[in-house]
PDB file of N, CA and C in Angstrom:
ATOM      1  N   UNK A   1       5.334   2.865  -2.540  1.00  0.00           N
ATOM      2  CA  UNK A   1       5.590   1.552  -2.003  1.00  0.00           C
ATOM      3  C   UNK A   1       6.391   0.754  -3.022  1.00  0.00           C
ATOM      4  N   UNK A   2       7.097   0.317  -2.519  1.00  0.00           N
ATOM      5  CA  UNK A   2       8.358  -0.840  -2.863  1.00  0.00           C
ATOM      6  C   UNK A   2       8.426  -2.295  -2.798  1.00  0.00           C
ATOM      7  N   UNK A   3       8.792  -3.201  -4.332  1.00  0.00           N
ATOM      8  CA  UNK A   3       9.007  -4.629  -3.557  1.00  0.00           C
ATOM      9  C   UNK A   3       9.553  -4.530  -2.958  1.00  0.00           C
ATOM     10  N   UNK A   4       9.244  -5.236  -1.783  1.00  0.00           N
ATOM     11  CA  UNK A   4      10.365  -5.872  -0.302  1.00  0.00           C
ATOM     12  C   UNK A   4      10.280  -4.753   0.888  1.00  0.00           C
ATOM     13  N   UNK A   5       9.051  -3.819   0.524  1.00  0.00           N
ATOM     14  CA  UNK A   5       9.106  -2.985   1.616  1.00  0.00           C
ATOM     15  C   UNK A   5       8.387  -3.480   2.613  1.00  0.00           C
ATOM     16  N   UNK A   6       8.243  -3.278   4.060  1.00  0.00           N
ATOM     17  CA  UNK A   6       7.388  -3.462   5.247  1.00  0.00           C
ATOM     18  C   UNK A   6       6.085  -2.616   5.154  1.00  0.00           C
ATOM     19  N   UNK A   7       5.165  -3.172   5.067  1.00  0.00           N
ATOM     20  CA  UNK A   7       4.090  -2.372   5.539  1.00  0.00           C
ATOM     21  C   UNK A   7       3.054  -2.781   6.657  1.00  0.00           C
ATOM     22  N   UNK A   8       2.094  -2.156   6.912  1.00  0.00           N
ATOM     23  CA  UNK A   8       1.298  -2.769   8.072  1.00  0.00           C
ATOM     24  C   UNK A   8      -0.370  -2.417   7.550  1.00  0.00           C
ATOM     25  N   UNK A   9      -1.447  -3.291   7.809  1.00  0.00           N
ATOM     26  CA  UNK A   9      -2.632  -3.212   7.177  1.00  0.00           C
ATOM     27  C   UNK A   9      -3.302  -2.295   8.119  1.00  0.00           C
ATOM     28  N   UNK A  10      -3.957  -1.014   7.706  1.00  0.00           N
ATOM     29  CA  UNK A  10      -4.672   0.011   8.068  1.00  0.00           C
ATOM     30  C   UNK A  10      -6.485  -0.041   7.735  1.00  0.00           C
ATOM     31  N   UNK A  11      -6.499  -1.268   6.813  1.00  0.00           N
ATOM     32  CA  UNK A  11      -8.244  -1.190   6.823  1.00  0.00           C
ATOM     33  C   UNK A  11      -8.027  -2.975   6.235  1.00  0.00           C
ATOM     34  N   UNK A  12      -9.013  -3.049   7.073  1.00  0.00           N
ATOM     35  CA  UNK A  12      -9.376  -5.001   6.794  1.00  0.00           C
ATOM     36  C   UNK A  12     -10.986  -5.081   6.666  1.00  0.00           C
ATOM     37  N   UNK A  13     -11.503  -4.203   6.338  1.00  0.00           N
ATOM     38  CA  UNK A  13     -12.817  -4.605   6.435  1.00  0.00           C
ATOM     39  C   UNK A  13     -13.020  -4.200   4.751  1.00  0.00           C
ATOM     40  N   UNK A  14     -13.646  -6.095   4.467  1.00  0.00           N
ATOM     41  CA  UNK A  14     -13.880  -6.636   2.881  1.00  0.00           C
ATOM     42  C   UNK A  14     -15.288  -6.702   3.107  1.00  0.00           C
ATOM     43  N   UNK A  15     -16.272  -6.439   1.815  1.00  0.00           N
ATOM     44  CA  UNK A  15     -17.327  -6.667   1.889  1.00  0.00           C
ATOM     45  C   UNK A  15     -17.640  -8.611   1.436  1.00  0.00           C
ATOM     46  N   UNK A  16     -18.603  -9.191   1.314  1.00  0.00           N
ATOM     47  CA  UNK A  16     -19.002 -10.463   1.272  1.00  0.00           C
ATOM     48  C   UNK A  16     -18.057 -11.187   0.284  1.00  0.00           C
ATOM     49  N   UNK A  17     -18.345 -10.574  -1.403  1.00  0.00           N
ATOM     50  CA  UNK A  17     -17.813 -10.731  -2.142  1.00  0.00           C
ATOM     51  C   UNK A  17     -16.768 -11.376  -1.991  1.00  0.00           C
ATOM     52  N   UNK A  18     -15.659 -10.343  -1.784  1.00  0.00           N
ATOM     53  CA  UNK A  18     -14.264 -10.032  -1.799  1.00  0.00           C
ATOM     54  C   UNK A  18     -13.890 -11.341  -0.812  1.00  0.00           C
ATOM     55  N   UNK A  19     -14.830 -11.766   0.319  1.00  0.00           N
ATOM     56  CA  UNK A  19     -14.556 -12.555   1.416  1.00  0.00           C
ATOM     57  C   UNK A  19     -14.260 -13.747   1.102  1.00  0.00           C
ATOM     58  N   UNK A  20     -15.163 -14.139  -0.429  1.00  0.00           N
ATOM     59  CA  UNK A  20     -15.768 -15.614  -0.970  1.00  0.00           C
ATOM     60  C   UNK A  20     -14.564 -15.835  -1.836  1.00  0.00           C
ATOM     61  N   UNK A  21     -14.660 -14.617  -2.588  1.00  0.00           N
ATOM     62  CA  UNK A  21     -13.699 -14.637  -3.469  1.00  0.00           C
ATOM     63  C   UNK A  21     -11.649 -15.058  -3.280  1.00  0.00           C
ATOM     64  N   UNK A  22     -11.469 -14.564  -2.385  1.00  0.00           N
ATOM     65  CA  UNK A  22     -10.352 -14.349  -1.450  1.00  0.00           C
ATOM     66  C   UNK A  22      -9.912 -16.057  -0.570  1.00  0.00           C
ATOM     67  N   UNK A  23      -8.496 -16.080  -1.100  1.00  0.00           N
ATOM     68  CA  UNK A  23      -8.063 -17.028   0.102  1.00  0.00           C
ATOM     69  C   UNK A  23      -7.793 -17.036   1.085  1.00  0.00           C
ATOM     70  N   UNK A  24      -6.803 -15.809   1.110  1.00  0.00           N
ATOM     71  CA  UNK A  24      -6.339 -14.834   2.575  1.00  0.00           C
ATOM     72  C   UNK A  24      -5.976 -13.278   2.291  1.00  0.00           C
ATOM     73  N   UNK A  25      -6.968 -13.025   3.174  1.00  0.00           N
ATOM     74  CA  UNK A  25      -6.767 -11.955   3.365  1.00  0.00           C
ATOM     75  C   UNK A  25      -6.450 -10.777   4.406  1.00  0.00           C
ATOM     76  N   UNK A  26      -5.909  -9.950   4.544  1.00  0.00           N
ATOM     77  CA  UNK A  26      -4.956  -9.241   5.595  1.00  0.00           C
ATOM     78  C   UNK A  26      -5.489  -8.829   6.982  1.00  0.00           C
ATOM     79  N   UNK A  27      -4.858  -8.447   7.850  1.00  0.00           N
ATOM     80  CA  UNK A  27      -5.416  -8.111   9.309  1.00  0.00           C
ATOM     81  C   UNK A  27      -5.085  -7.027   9.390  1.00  0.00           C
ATOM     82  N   UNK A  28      -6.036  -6.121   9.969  1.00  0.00           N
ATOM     83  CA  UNK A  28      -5.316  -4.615  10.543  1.00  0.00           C
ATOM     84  C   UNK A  28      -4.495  -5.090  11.771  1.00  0.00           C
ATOM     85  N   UNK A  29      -3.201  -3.874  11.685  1.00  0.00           N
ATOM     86  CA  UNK A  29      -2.064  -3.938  12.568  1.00  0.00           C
ATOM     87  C   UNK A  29      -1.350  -4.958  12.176  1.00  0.00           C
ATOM     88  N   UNK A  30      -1.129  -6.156  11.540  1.00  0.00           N
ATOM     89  CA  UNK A  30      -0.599  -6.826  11.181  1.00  0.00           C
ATOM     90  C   UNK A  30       0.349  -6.421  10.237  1.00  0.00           C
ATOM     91  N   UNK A  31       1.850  -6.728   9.992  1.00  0.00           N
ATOM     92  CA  UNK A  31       2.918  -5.973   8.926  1.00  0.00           C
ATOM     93  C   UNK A  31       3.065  -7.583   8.405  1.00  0.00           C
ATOM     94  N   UNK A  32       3.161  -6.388   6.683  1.00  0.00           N
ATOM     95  CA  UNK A  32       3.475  -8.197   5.799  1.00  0.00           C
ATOM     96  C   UNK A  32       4.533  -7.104   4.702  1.00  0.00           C
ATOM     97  N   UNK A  33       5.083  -8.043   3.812  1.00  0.00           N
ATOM     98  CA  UNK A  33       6.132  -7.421   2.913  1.00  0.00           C
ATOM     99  C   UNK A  33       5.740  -7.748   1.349  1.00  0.00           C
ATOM    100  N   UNK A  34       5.980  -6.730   0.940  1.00  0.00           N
ATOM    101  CA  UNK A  34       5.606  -6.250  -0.786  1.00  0.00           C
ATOM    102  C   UNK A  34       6.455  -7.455  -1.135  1.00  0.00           C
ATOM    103  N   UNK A  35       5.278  -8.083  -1.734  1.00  0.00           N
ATOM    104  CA  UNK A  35       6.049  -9.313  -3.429  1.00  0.00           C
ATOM    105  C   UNK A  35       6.286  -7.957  -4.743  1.00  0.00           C
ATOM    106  N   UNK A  36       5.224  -7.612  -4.816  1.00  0.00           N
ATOM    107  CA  UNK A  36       4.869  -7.280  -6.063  1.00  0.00           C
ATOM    108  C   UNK A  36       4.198  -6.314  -5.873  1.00  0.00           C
ATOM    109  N   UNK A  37       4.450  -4.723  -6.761  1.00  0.00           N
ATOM    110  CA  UNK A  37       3.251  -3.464  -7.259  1.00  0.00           C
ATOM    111  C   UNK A  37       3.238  -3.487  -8.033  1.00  0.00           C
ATOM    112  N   UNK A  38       1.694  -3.405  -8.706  1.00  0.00           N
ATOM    113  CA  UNK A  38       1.467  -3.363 -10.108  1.00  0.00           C
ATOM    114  C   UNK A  38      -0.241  -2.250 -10.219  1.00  0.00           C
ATOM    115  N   UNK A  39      -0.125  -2.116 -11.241  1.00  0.00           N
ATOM    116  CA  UNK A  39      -1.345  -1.234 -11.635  1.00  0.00           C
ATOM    117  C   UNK A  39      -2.512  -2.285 -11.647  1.00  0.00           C
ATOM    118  N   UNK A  40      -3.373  -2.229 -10.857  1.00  0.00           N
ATOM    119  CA  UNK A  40      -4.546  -2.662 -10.813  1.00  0.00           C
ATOM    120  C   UNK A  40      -6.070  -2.172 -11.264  1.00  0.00           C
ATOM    121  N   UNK A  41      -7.019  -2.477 -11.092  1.00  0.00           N
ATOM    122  CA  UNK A  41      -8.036  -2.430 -11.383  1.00  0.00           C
ATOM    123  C   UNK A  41      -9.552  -2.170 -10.296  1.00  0.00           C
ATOM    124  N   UNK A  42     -10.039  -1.805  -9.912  1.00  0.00           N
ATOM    125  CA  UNK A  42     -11.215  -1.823  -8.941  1.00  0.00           C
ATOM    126  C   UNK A  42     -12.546  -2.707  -9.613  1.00  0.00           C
ATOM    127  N   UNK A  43     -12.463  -3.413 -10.315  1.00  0.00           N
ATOM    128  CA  UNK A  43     -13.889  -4.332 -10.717  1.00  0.00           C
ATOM    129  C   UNK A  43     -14.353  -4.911 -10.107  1.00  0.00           C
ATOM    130  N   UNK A  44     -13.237  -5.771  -9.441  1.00  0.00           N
ATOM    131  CA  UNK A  44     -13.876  -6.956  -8.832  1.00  0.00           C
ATOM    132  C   UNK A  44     -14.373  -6.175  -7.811  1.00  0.00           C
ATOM    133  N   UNK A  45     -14.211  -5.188  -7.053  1.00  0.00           N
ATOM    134  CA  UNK A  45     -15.043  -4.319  -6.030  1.00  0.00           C
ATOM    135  C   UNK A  45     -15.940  -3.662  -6.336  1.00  0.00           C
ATOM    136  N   UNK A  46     -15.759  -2.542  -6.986  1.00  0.00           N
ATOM    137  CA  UNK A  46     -16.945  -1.514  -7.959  1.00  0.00           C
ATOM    138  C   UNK A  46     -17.260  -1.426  -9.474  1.00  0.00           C
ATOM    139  N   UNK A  47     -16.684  -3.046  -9.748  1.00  0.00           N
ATOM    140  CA  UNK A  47     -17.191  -2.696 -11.277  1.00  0.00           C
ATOM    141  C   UNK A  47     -17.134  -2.066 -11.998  1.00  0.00           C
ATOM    142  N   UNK A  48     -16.293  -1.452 -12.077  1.00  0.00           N
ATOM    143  CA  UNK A  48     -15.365  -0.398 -12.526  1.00  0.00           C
ATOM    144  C   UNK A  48     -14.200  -0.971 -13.084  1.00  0.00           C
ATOM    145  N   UNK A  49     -13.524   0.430 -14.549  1.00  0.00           N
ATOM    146  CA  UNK A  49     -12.609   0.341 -14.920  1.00  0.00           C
ATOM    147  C   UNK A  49     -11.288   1.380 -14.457  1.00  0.00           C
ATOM    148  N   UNK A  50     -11.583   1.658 -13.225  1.00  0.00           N
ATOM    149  CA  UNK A  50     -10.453   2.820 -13.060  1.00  0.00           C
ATOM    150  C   UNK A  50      -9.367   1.880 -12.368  1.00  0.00           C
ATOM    151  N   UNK A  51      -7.872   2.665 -12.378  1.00  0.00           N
ATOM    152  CA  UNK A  51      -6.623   2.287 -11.670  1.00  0.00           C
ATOM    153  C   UNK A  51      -6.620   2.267 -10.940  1.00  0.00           C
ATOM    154  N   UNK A  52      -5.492   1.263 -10.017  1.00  0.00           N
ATOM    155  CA  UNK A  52      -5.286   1.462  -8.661  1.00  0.00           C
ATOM    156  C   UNK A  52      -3.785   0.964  -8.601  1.00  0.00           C
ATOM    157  N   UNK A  53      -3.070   1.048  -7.534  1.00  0.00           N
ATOM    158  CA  UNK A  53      -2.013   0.687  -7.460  1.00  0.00           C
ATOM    159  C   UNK A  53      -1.996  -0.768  -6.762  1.00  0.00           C
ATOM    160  N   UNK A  54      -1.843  -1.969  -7.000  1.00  0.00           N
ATOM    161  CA  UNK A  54      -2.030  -2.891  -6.032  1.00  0.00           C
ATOM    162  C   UNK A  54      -1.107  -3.499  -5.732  1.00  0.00           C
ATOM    163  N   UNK A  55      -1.112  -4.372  -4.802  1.00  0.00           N
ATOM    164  CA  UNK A  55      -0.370  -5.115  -3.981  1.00  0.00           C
ATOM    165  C   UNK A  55      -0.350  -6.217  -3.715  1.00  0.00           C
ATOM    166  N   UNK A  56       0.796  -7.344  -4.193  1.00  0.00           N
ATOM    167  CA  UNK A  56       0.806  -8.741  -3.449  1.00  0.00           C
ATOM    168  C   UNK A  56       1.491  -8.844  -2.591  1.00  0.00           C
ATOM    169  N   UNK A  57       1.235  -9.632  -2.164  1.00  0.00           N
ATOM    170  CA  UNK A  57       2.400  -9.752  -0.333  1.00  0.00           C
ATOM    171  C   UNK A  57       3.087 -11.468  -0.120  1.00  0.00           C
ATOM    172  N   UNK A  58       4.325 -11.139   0.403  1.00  0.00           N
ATOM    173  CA  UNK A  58       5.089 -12.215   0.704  1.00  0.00           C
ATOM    174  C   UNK A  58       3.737 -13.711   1.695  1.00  0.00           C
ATOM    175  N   UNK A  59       3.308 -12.873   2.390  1.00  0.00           N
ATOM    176  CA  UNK A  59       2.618 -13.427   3.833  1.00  0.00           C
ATOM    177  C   UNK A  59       1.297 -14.027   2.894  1.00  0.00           C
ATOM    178  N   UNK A  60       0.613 -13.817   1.818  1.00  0.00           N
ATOM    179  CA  UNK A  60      -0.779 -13.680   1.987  1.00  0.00           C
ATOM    180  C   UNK A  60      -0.269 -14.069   0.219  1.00  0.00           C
ATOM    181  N   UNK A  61      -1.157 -15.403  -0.348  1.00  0.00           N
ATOM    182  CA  UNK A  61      -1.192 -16.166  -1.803  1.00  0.00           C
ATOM    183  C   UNK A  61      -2.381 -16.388  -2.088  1.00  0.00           C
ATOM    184  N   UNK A  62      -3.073 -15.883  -3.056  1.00  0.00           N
ATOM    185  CA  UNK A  62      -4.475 -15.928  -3.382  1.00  0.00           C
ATOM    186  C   UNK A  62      -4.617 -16.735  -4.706  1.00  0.00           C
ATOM    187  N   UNK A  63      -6.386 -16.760  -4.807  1.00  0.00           N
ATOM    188  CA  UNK A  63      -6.267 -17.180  -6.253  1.00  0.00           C
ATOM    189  C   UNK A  63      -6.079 -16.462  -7.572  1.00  0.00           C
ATOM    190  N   UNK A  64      -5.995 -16.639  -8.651  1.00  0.00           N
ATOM    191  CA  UNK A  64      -6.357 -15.762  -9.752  1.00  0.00           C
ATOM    192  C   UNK A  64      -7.155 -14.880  -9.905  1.00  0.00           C
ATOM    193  N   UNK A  65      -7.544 -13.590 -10.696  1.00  0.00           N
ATOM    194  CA  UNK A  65      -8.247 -12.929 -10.678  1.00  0.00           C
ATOM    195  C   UNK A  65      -8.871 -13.127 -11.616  1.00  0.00           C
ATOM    196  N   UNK A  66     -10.844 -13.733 -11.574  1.00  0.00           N
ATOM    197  CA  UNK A  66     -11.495 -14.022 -12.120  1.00  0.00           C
ATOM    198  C   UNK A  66     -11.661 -13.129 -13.336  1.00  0.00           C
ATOM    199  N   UNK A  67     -11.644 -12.007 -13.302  1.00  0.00           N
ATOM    200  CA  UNK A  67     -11.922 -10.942 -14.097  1.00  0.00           C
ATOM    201  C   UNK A  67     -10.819 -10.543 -14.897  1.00  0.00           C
ATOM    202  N   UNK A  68      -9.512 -10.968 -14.475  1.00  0.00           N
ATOM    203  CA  UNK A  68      -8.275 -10.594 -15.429  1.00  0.00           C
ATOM    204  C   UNK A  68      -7.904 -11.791 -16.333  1.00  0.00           C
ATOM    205  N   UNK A  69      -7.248 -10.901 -17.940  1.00  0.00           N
ATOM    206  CA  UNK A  69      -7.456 -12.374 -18.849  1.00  0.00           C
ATOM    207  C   UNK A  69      -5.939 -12.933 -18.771  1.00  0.00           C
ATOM    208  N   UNK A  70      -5.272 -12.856 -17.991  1.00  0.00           N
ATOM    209  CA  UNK A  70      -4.265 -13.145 -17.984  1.00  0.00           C
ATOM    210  C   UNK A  70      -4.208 -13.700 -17.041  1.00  0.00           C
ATOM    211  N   UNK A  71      -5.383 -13.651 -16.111  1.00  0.00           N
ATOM    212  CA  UNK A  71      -5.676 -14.653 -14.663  1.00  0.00           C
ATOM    213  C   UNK A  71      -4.231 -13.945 -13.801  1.00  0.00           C
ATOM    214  N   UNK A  72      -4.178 -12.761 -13.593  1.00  0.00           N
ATOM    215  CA  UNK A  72      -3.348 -12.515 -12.252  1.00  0.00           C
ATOM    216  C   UNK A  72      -3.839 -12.777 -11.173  1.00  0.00           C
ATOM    217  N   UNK A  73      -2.969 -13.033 -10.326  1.00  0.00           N
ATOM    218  CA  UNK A  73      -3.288 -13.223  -8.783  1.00  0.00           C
ATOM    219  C   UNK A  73      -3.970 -11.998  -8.363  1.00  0.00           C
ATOM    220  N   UNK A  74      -5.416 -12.216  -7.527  1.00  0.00           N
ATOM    221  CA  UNK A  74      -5.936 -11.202  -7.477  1.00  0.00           C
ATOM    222  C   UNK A  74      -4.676 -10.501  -5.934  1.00  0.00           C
ATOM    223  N   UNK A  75      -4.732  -9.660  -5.967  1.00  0.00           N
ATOM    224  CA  UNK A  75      -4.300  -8.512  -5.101  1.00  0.00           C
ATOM    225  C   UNK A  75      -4.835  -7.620  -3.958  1.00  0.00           C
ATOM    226  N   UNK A  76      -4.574  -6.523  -3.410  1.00  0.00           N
ATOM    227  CA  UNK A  76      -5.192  -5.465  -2.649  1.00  0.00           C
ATOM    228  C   UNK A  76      -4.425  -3.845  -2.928  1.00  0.00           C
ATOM    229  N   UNK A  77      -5.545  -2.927  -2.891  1.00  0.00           N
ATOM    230  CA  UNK A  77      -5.305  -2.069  -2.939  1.00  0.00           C
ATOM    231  C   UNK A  77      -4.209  -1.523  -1.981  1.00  0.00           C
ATOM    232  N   UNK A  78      -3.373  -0.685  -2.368  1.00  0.00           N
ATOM    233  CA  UNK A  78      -2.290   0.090  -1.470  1.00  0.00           C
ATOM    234  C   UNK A  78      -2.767   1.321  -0.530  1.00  0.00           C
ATOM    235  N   UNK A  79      -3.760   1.614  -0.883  1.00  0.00           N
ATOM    236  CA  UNK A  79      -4.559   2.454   0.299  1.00  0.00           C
ATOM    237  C   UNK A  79      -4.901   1.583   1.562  1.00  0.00           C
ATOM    238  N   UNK A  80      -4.796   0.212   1.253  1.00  0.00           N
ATOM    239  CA  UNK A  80      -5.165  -0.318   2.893  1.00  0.00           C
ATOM    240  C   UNK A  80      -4.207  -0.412   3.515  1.00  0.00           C
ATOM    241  N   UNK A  81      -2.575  -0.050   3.038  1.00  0.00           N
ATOM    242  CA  UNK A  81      -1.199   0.165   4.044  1.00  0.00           C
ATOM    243  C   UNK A  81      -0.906   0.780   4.121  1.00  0.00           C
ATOM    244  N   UNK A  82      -0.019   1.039   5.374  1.00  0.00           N
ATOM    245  CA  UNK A  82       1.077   2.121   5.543  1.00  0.00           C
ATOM    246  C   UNK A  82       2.555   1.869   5.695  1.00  0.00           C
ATOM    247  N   UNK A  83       3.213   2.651   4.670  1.00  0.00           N
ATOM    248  CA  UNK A  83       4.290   1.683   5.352  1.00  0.00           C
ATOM    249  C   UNK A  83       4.536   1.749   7.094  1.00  0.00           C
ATOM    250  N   UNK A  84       5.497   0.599   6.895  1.00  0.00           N
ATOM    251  CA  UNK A  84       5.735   0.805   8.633  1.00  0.00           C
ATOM    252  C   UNK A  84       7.225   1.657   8.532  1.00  0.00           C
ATOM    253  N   UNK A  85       7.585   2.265   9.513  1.00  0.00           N
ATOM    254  CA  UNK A  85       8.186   2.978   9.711  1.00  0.00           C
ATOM    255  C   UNK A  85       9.304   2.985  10.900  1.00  0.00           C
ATOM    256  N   UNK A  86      10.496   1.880  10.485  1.00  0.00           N
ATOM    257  CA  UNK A  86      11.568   1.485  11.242  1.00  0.00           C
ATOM    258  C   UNK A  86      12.057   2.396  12.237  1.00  0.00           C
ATOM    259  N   UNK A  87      12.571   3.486  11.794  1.00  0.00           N
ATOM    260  CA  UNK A  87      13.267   4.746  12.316  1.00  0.00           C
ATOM    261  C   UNK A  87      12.346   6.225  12.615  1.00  0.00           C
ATOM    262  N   UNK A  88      12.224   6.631  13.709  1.00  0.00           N
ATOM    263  CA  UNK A  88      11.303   7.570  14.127  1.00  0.00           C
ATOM    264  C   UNK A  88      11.945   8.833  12.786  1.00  0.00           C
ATOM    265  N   UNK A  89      11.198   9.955  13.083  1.00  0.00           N
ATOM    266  CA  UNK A  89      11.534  10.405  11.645  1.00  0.00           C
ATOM    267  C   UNK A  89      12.799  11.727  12.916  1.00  0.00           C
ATOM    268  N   UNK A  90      13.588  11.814  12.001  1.00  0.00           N
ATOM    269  CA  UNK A  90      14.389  13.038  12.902  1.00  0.00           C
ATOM    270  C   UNK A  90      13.625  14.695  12.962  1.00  0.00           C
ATOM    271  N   UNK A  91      14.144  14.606  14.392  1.00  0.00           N
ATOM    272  CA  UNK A  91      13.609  16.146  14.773  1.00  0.00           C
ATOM    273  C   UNK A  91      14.545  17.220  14.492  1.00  0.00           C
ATOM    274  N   UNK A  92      14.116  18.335  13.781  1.00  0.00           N
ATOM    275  CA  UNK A  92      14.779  19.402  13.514  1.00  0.00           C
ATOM    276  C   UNK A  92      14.699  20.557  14.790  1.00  0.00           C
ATOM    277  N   UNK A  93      15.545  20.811  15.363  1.00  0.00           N
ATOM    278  CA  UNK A  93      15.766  21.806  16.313  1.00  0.00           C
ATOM    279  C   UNK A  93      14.942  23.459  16.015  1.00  0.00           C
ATOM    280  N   UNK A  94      14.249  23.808  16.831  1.00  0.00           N
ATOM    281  CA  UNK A  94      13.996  25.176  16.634  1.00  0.00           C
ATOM    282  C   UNK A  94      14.534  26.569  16.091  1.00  0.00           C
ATOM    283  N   UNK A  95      14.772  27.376  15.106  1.00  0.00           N
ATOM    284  CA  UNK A  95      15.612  28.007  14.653  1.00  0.00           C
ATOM    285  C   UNK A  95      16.978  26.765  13.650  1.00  0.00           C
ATOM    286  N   UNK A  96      16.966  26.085  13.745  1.00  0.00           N
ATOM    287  CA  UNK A  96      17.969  25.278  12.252  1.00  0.00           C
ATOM    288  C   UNK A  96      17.662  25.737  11.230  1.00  0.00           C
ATOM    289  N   UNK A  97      18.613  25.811  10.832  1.00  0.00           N
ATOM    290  CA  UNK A  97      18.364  25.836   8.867  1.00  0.00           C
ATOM    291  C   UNK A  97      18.188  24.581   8.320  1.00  0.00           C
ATOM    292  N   UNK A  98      17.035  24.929   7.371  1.00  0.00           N
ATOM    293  CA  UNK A  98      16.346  24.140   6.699  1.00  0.00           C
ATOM    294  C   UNK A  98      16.550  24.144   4.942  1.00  0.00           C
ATOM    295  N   UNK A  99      16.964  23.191   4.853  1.00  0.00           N
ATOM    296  CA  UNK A  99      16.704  23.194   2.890  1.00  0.00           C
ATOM    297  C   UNK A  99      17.523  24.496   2.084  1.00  0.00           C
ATOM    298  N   UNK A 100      17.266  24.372   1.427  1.00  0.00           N
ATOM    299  CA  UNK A 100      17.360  25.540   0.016  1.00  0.00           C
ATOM    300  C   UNK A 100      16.940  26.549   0.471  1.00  0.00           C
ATOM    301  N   UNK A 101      17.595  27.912  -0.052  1.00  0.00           N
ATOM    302  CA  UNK A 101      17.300  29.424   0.227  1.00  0.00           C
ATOM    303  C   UNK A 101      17.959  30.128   1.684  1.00  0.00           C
ATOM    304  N   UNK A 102      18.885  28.968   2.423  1.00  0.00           N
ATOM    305  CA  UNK A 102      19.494  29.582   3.266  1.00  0.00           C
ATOM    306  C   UNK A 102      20.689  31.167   3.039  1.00  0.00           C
ATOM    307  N   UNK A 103      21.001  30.773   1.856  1.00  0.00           N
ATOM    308  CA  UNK A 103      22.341  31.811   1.541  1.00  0.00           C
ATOM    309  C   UNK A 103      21.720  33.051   1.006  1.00  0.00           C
ATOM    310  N   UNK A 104      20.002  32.939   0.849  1.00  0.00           N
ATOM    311  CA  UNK A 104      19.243  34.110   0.440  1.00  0.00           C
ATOM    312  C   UNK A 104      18.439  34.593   1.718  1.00  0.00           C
ATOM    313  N   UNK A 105      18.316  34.482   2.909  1.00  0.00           N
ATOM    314  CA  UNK A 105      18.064  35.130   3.989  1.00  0.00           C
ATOM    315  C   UNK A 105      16.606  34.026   4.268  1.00  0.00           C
ATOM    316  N   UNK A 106      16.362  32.983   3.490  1.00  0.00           N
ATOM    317  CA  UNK A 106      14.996  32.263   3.554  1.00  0.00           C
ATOM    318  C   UNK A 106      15.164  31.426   4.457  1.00  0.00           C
ATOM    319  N   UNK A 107      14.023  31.266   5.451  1.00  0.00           N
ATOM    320  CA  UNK A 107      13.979  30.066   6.013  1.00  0.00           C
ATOM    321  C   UNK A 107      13.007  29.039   5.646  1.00  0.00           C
ATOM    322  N   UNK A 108      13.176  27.888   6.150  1.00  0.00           N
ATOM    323  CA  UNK A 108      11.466  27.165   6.235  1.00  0.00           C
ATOM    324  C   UNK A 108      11.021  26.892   7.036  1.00  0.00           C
ATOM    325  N   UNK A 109       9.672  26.795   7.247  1.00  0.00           N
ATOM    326  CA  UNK A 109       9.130  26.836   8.351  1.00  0.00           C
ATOM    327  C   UNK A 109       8.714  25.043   8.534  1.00  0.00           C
TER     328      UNK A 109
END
C-alpha cells in the first residue's frame, strides 16, 4: 500500500478501548485514501511491542497516540484494507504464453 492509494475497509469491528480512544474511525465497504504508511505498533490493542504496517487516511483525523513519545497520530492497521481495485485484472486466454521460459519449451500454468 501506497500514499494516495484507494483502499476500501474490510474489518470495522474495534473493541471498547480503541472506540473511546478514537475520533473516527472507518466503515466496512467504505473506500478512503492513504495520507500516510508508516511502521506501527500493536500496544494500544495488545500491549504489545511487535510491528505493523499502519495507516492514516485522507477521510478519517484522529488524536495523538497516547502511547507514542512523539505523540503520532494514532492510526490503523493495513490488514483492515484492501486495496480497491479500479481495473478488473486481465484475462489470459487458454493455451497463451505466459512469462519467462517460453523459448525453453516451459509453460505456466
Amino acid at each position: 500500500m501506497i500514499k494516495g492509494q484507494q483502499v476500501v475497509c474490510i474489518n470495522d469491528t474495534f473493541n471498547d478501548f480503541v472506540k473511546a480512544v478514537y475520533k473516527e474511525l472507518p466503515v466496512k465497504g467504505k473506500t478512503y485514501t492513504i495520507r500516510e504508511v508508516f511502521l506501527g505498533r500493536e500496544k494500544i490493542v495488545k500491549g504489545g511491542d511487535s510491528a505493523t504496517v499502519g495507516l492514516l487516511l485522507v477521510e478519517l483525523v484522529n488524536p495523538p497516540d497516547p502511547f507514542h513519545v512523539g505523540k503520532q497520530e494514532l492510526g490503523f492497521s493495513s490488514e483492515r484494507f484492501a486495496p480497491l481495485e479500479e481495473l478488473p485484472p486481465e484475462e489470459v486466454a487458454v493455451g497463451e504464453e505466459i512469462g519467462a521460459g517460453v523459448e525453453s519449451g516451459y509453460w505456466a500454468n
